[in-house]
Structure formats: structure tokens, C-alpha cells
Protein backbone atom coordinates (compact mmCIF):
# COMPACT_ATOMS: atom_id res chain seq x y z
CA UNK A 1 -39.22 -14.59 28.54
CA UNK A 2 -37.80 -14.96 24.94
CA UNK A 3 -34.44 -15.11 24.09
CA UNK A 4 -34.23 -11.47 22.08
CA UNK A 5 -36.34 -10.11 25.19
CA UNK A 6 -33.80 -11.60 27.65
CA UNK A 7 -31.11 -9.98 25.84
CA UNK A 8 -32.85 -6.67 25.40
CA UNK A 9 -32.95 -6.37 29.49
CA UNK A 10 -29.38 -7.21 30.01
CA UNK A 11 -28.51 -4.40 27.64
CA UNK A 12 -30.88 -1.78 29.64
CA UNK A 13 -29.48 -3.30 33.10
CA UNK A 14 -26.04 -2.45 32.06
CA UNK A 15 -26.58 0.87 30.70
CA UNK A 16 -28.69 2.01 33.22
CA UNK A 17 -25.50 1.21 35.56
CA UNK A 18 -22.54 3.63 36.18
CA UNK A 19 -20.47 4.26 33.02
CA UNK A 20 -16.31 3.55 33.07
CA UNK A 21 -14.27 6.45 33.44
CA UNK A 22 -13.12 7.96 30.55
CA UNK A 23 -9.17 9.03 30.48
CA UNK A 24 -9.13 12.42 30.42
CA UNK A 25 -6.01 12.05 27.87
CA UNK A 26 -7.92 9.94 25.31
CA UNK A 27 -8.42 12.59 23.02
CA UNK A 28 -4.90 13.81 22.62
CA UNK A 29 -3.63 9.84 22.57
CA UNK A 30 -6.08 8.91 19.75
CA UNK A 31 -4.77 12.33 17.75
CA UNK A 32 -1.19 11.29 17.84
CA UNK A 33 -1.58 7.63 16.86
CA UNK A 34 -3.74 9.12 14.11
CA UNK A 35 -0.91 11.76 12.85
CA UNK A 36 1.33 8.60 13.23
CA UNK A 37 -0.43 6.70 10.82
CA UNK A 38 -0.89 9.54 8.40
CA UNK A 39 2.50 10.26 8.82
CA UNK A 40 3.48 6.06 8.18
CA UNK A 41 1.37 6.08 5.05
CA UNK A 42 3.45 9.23 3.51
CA UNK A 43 6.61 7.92 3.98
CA UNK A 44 5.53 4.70 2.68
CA UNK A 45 3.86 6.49 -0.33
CA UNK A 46 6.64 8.39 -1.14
CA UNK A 47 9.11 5.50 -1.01
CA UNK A 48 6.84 3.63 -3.61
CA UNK A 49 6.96 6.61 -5.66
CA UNK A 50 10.66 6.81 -5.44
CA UNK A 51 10.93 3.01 -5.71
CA UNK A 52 8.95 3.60 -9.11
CA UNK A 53 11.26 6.42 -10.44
CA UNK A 54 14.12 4.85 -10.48
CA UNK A 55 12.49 1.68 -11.85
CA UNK A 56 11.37 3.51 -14.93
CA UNK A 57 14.88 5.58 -15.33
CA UNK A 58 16.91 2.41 -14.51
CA UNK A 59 14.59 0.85 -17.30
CA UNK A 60 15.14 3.76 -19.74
CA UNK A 61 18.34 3.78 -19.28
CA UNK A 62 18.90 -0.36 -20.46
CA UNK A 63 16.71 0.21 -23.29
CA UNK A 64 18.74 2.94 -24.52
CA UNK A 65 22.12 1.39 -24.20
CA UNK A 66 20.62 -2.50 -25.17
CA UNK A 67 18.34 -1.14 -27.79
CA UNK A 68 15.80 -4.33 -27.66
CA UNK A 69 13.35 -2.65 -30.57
CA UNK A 70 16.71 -3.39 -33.16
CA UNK A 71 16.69 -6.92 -35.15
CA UNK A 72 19.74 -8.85 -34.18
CA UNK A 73 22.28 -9.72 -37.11
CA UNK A 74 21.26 -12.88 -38.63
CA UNK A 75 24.13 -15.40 -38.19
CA UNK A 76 24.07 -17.24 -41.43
CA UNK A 77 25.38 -15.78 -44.78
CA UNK A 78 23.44 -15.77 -47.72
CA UNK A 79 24.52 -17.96 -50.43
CA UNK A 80 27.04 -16.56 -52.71
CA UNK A 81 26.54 -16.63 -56.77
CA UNK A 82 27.72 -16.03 -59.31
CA UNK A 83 31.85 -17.03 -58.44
């Protein structure tokens, strides 16, 4: 007997046996760890998007009061003439 033969019988041998007991709760437990997780990934999801708004109005804010898009004061004179 090959090998893929061999494993083809054990497979038939132990489905052709009795089958586990399934909980009769299973259902309802697999549900609520699904509404869990979709629950998790809201919260996280809306704390990114909260995390994100008050990047962008804590960054609005700075630009406004810093003004980065204004050239600095140079910090030499120019030469004076003409004295």
C-alpha cells in the first residue's frame, strides 16, 4: 500500500467512526466573541479617528500661531551709503 493510499484509509476509518459531541451552546458562544470583536475594532477605529482629529487641529492650530510659510528676518543689515 502507498503512502497517499495509506493515508486515504485512515481518513475514511476515522470518519466512518462516531463524531464528537457538539456543545449545544457553540452557536451562541461563537456569536458573542464575534460581536466582541466587531465591537473591539469600533472602538479602536474610532479612537484612531479621534487620535487623527486632534492631530490635524493641534497642527492647525501651531501653524497658525508659528506661521512657518513667513521668511524669517534676515539678521544682518544692509550696508549703509551714502553718510
Amino acid at each position: 500500500m502507498s503512502l497517499p493510499d495509506r493515508k486515504a484509509d485512515e481518513v475514511r476509518r476515522m470518519l466512518d467512526g462516531t463524531h464528537p459531541v457538539v456543545p449545544p451552546d457553540l452557536a451562541a458562544r461563537a456569536a458573542e466573541l464575534g460581536r466582541r470583536i466587531l465591537v473591539r475594532r469600533r472602538a479602536v477605529r474610532a479612537v484612531g479617528w479621534a487620535l487623527l482629529l486632534v492631530a490635524a487641529v493641534a497642527f492647525t492650530i501651531w501653524a497658525a500661531a508659528v506661521e512657518p510659510w513667513v521668511v524669517p528676518p534676515s539678521e544682518t543689515t544692509p550696508p549703509l551709503e551714502g553718510w
